[in-house]
N, C-alpha and C. Protein backbone atom coordinates (compact mmCIF):
# COMPACT_ATOMS: atom_id res chain seq x y z
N UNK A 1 86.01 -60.13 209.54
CA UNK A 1 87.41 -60.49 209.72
C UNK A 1 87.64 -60.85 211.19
N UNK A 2 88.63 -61.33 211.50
CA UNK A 2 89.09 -62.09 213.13
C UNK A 2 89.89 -60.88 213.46
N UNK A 3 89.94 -60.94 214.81
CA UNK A 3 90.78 -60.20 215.52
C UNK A 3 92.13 -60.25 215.21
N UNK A 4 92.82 -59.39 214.81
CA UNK A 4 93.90 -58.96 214.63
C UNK A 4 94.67 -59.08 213.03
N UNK A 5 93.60 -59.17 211.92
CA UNK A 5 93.05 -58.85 211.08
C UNK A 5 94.14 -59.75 210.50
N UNK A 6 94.90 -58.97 208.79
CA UNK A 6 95.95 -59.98 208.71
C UNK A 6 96.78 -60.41 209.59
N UNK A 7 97.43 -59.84 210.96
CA UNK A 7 98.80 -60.70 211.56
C UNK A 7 97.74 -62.05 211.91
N UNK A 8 96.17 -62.31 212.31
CA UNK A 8 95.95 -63.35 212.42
C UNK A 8 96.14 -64.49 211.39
N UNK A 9 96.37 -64.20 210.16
CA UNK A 9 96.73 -64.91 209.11
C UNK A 9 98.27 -65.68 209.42
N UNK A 10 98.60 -66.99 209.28
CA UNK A 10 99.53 -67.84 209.43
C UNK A 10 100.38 -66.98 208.07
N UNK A 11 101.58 -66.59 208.73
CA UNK A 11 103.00 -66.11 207.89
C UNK A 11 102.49 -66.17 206.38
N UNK A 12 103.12 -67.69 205.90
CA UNK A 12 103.39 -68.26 204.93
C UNK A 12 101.86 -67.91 203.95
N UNK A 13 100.85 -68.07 204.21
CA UNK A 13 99.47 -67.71 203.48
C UNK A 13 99.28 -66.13 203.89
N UNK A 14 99.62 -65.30 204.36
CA UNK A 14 99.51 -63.80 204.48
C UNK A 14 100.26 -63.67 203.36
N UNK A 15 101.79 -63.94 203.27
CA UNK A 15 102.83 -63.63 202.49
C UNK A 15 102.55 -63.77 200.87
N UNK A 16 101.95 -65.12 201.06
CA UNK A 16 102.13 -65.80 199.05
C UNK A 16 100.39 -65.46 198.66
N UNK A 17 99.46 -65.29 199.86
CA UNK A 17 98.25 -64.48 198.92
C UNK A 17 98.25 -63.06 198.26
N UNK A 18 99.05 -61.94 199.40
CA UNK A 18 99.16 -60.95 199.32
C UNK A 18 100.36 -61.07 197.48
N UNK A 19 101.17 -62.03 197.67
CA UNK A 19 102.48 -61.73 196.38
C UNK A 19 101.02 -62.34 195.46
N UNK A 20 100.35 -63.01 195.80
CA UNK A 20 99.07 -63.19 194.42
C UNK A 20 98.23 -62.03 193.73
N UNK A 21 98.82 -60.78 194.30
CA UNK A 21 97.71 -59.44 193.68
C UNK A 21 98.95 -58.80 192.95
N UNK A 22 100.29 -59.17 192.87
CA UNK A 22 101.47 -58.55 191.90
C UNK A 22 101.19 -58.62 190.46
N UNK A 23 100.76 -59.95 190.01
CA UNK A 23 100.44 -60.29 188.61
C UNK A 23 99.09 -59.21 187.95
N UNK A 24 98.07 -59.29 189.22
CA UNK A 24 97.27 -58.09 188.07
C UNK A 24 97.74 -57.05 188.35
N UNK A 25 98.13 -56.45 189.61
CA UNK A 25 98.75 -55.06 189.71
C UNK A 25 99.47 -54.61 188.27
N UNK A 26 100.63 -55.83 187.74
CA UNK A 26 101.53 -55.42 186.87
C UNK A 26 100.29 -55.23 185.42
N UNK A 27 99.55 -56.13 185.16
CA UNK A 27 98.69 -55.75 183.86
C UNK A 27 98.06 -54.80 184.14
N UNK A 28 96.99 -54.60 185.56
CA UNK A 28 96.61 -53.66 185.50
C UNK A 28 96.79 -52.11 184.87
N UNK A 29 98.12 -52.09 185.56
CA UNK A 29 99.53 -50.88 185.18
C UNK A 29 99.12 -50.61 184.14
N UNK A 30 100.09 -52.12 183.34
CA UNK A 30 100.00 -51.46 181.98
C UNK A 30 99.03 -51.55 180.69
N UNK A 31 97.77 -51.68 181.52
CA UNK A 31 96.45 -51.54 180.66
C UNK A 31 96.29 -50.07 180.79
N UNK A 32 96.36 -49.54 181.90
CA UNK A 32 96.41 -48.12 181.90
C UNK A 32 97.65 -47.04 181.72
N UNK A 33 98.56 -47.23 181.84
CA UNK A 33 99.89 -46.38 181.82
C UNK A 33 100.86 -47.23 180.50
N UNK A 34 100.68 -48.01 180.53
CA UNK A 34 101.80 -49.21 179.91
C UNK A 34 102.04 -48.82 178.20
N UNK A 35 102.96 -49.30 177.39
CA UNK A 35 102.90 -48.79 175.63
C UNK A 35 101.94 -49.38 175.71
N UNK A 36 100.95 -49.02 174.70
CA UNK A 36 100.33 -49.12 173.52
C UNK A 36 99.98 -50.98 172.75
N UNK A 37 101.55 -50.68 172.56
CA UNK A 37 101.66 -52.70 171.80
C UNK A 37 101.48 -53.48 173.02
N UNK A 38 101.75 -53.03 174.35
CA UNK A 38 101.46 -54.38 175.32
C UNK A 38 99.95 -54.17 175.58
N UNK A 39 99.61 -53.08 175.32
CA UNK A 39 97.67 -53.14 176.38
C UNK A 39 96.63 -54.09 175.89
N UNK A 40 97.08 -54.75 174.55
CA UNK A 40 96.03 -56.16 174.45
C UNK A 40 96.50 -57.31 175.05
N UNK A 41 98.09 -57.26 175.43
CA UNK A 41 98.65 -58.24 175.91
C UNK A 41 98.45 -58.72 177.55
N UNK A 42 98.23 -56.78 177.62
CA UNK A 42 98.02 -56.91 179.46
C UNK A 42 96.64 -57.24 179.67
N UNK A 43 96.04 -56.52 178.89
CA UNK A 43 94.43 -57.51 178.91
C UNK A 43 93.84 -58.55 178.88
N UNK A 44 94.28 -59.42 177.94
CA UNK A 44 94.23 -60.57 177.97
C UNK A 44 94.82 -61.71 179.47
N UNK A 45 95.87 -61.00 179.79
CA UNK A 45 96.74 -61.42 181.01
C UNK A 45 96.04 -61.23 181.96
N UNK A 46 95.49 -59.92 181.88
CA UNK A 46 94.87 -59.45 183.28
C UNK A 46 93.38 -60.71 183.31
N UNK A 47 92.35 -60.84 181.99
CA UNK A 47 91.53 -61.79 182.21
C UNK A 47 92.02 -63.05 182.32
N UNK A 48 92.85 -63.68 181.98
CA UNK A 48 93.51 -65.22 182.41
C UNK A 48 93.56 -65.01 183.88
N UNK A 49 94.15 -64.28 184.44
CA UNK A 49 94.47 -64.23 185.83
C UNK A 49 93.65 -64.45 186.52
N UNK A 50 92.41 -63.34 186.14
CA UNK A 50 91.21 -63.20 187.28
C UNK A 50 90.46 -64.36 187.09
N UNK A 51 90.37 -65.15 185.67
CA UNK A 51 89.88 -66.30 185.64
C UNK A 51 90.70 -67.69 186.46
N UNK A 52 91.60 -68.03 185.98
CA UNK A 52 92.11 -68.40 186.90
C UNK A 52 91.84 -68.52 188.61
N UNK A 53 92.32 -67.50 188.56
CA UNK A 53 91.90 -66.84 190.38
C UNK A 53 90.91 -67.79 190.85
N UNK A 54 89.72 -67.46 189.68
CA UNK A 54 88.07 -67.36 190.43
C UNK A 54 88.10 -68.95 190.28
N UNK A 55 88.35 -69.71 189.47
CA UNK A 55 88.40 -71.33 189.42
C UNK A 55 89.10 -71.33 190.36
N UNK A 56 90.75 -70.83 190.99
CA UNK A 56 91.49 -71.42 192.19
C UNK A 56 90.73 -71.58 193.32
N UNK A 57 89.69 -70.56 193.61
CA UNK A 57 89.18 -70.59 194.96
C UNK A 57 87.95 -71.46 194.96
N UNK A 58 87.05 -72.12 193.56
CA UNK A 58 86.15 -72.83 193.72
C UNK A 58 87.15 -74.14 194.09
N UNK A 59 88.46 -73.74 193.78
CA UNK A 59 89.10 -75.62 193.89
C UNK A 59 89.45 -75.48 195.98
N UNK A 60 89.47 -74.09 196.05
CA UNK A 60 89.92 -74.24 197.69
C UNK A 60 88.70 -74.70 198.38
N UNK A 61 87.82 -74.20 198.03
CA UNK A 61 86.42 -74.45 198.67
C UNK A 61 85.93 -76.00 198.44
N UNK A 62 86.38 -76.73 197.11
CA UNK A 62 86.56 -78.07 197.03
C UNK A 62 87.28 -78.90 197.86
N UNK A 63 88.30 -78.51 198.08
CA UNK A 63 89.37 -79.03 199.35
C UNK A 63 89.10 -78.99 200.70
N UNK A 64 88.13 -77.44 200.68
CA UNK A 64 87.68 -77.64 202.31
C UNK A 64 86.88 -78.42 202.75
N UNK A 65 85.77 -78.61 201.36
CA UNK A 65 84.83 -79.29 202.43
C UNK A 65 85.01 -81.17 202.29
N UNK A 66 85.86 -81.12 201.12
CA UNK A 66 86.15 -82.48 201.29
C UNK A 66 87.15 -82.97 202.55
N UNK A 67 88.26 -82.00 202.85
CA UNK A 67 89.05 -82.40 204.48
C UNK A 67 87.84 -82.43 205.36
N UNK A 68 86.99 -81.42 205.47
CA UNK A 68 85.91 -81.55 206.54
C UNK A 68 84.85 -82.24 206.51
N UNK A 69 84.56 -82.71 205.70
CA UNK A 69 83.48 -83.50 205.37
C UNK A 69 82.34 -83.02 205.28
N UNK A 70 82.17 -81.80 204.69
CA UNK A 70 81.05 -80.75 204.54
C UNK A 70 79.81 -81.35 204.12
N UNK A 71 78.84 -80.36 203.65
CA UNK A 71 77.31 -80.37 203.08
C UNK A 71 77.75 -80.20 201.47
N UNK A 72 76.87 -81.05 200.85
CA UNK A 72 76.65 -81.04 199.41
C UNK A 72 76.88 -79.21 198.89
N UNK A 73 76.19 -78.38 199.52
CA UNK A 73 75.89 -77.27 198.82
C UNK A 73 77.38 -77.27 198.27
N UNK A 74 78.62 -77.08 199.12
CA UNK A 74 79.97 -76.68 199.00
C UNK A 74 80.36 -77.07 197.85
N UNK A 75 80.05 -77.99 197.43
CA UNK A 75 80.34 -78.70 196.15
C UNK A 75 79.97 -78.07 195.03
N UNK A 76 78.98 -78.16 194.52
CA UNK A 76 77.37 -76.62 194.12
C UNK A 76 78.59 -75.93 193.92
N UNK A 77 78.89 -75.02 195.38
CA UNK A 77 79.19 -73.95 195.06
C UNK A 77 80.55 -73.56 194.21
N UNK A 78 81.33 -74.63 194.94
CA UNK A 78 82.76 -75.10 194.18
C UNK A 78 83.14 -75.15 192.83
N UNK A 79 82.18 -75.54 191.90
CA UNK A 79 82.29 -75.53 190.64
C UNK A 79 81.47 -74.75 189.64
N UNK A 80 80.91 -73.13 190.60
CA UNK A 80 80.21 -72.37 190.09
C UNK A 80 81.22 -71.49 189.34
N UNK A 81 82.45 -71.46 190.13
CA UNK A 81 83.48 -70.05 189.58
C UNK A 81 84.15 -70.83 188.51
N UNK A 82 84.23 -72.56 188.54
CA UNK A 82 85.29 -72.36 186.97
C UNK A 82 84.33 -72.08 185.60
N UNK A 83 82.81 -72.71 186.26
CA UNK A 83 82.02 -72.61 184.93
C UNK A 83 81.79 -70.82 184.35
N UNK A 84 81.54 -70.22 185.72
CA UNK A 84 81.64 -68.83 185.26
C UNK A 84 82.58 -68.42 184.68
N UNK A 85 83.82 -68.51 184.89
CA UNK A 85 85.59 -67.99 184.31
C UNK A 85 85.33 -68.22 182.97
N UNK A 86 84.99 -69.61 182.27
CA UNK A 86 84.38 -70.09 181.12
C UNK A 86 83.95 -69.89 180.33
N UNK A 87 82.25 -69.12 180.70
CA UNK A 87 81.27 -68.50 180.56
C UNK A 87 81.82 -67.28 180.18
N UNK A 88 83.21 -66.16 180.57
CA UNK A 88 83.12 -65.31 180.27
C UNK A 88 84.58 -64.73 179.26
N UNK A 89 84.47 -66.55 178.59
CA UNK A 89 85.20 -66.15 177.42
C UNK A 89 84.61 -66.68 175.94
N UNK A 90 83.31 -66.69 176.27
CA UNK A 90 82.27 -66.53 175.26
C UNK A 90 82.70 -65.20 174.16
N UNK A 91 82.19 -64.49 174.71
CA UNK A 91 82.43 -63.28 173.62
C UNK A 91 83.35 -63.19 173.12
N UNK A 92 85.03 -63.27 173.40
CA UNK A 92 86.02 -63.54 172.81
C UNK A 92 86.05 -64.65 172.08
N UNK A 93 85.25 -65.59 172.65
CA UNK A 93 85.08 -67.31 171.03
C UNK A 93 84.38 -66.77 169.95
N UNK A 94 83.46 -65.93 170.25
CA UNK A 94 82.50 -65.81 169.14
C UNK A 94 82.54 -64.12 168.31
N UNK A 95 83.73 -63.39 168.77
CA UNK A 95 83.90 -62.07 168.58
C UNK A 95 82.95 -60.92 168.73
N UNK A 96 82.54 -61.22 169.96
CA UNK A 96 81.96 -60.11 170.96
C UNK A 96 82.77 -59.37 171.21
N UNK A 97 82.31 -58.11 171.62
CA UNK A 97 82.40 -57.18 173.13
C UNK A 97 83.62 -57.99 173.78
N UNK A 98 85.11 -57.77 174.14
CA UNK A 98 85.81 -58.75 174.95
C UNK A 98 87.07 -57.61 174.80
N UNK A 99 87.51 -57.60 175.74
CA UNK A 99 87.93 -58.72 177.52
C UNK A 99 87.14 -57.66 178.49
N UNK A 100 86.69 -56.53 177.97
CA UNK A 100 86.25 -55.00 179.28
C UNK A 100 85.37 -55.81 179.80
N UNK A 101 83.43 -55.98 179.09
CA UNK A 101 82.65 -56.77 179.85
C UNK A 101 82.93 -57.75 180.71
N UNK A 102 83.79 -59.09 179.97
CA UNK A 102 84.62 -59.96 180.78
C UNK A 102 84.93 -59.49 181.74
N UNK A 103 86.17 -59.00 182.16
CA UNK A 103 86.67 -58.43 183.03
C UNK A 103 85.69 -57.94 184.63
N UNK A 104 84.92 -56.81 183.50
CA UNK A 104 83.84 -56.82 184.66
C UNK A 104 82.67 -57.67 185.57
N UNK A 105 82.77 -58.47 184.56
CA UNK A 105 82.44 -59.59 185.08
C UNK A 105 82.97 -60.56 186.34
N UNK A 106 84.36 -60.75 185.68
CA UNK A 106 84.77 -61.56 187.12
C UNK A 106 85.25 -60.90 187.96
N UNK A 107 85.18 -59.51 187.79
CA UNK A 107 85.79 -58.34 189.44
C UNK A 107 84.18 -58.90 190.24
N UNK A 108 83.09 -58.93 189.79
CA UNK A 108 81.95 -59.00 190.86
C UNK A 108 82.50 -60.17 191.10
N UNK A 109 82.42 -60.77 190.18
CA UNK A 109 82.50 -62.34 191.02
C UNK A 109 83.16 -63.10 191.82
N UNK A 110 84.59 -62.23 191.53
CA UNK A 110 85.30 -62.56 192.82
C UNK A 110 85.03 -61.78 193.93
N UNK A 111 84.68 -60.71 193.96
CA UNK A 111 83.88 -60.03 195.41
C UNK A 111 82.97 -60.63 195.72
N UNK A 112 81.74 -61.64 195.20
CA UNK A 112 81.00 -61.95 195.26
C UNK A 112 81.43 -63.57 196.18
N UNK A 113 82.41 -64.07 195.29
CA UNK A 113 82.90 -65.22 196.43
C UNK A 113 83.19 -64.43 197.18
N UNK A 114 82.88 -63.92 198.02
CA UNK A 114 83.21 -63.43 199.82
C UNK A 114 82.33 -64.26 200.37
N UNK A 115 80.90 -64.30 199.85
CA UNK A 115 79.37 -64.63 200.88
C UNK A 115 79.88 -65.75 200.74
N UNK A 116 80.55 -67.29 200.05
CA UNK A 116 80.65 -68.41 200.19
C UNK A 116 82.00 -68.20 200.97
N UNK A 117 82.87 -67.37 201.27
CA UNK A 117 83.92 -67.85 202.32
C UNK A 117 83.48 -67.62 203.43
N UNK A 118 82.23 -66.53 203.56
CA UNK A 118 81.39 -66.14 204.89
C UNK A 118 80.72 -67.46 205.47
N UNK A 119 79.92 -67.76 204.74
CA UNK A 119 79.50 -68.95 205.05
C UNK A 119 80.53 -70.19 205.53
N UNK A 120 81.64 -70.17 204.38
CA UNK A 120 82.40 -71.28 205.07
C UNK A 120 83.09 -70.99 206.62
N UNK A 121 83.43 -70.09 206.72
CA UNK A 121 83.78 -69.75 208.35
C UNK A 121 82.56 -70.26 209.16
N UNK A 122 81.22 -69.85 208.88
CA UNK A 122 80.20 -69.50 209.82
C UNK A 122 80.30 -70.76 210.23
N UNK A 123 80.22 -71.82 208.89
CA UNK A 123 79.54 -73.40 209.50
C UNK A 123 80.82 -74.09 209.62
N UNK A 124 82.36 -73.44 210.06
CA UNK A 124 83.28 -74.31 210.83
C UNK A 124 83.83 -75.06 209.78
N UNK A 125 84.07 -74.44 208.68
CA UNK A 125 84.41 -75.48 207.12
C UNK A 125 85.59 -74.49 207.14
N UNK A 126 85.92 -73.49 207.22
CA UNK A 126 87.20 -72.89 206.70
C UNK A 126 87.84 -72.29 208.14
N UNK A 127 88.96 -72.23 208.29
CA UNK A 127 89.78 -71.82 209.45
C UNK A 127 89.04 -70.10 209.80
N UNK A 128 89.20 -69.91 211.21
CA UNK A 128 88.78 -68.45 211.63
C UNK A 128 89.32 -67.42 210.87
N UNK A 129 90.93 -67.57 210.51
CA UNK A 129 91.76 -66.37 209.89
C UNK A 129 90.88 -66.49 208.58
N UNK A 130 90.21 -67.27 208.02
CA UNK A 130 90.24 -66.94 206.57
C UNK A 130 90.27 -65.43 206.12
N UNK A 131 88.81 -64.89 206.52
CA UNK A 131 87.76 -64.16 206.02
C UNK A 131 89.25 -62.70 206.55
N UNK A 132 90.04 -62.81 206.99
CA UNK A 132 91.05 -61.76 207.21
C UNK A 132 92.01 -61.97 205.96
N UNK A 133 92.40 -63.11 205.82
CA UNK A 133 92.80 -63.08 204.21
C UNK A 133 91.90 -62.99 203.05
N UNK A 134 90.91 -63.81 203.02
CA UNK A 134 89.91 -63.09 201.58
C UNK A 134 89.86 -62.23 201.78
N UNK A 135 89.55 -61.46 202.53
CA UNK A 135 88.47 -59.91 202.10
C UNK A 135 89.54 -58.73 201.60
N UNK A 136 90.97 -58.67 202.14
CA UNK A 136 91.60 -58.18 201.00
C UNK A 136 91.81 -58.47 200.02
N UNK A 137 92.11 -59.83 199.65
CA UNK A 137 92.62 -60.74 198.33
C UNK A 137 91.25 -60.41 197.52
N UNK A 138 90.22 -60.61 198.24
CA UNK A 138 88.93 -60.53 196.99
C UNK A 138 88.97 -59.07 196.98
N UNK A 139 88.96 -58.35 197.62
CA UNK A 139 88.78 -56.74 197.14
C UNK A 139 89.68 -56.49 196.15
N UNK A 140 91.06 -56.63 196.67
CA UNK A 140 91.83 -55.83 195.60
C UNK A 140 92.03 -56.52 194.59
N UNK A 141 91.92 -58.16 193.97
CA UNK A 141 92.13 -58.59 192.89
C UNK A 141 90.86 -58.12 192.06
N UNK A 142 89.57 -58.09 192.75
CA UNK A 142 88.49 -57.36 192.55
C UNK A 142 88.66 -55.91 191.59
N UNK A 143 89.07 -55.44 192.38
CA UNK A 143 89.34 -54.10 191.93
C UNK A 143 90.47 -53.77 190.80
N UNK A 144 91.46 -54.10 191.07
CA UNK A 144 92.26 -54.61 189.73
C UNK A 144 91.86 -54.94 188.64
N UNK A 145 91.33 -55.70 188.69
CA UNK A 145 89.97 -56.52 187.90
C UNK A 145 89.28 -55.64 187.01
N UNK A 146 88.55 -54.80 188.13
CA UNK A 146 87.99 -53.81 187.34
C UNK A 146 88.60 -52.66 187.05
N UNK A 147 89.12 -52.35 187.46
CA UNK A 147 90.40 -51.34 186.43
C UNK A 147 90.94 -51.46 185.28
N UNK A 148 91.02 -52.87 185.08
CA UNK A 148 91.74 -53.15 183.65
C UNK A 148 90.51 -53.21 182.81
N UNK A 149 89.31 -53.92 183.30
CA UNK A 149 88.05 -54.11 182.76
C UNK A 149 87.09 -52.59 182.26
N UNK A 150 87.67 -52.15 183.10
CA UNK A 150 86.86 -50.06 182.58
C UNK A 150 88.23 -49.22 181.51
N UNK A 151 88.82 -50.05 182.02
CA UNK A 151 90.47 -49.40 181.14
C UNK A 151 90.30 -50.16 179.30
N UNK A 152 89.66 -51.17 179.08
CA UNK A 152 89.51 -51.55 178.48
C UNK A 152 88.72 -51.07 177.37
């Protein structure tokens, strides 16, 4: 992370990433505390989200390196998280094991996009503040993630 951790984060992207961990917070909740009749509802919610999520940031990482005019890999890497999000609604198409495995699934994987925002800082593709905004946003949607995913 950069010196002065989130306040180095520009206002407006501190503010609306941080309001981006409300939506699983709230399923999270009520996968664990919540009635009964909503906990397939919050489940399901809670995996749209994190899927979602994990495609939003292969599309940020698309955007960066196309403003910057990056290396091929970025690209690669860019369209690894929607195919995964994808990938992990298999078992629910075919009536598997679903949404817990799921779930657990994309909590790594969005912790796991950290090493590609690491990288994008290192090689001058993503602004210095980033890695002070991911690394909470990926932890705790992360973790959320997997809360609803073990709650499951």
């Amino acid at each position: 992370m950069t010196k002065g951790g989130l306040r180095s984060v520009p206002p407006a992207a501190r503010m609306l990433g941080l309001a981006g961990l409300l939506p699983q917070a709230a399923a999270a909740l009520l996968v664990v505390a919540g009635p009964l009749d909503l906990r397939f509802s919050a489940l399901a919610l809670a995996f749209a989200y994190a899927a979602l999520i994990l495609s939003f940031l292969g599309g940020l990482w698309w955007g960066l390196a196309a403003a910057r005019g990056a290396g091929g890999w970025i690209y690669v890497a860019a369209v690894v998280p929607s195919l995964f999000a994808l990938a992990t609604t298999v078992p629910w198409a075919v009536g598997a094991a679903w949404p817990g495995p799921s779930l657990i699934a994309l909590a790594v994987a969005i912790w796991a996009s950290l090493i590609v925002d690491r990288r994008l800082v290192r090689e001058g593709v993503a602004p210095g503040w980033w890695m002070s905004l991911r690394v909470p946003l990926s932890l705790g949607l992360g973790a959320l993630t997997l809360v609803a995913g073990i709650a499951a």
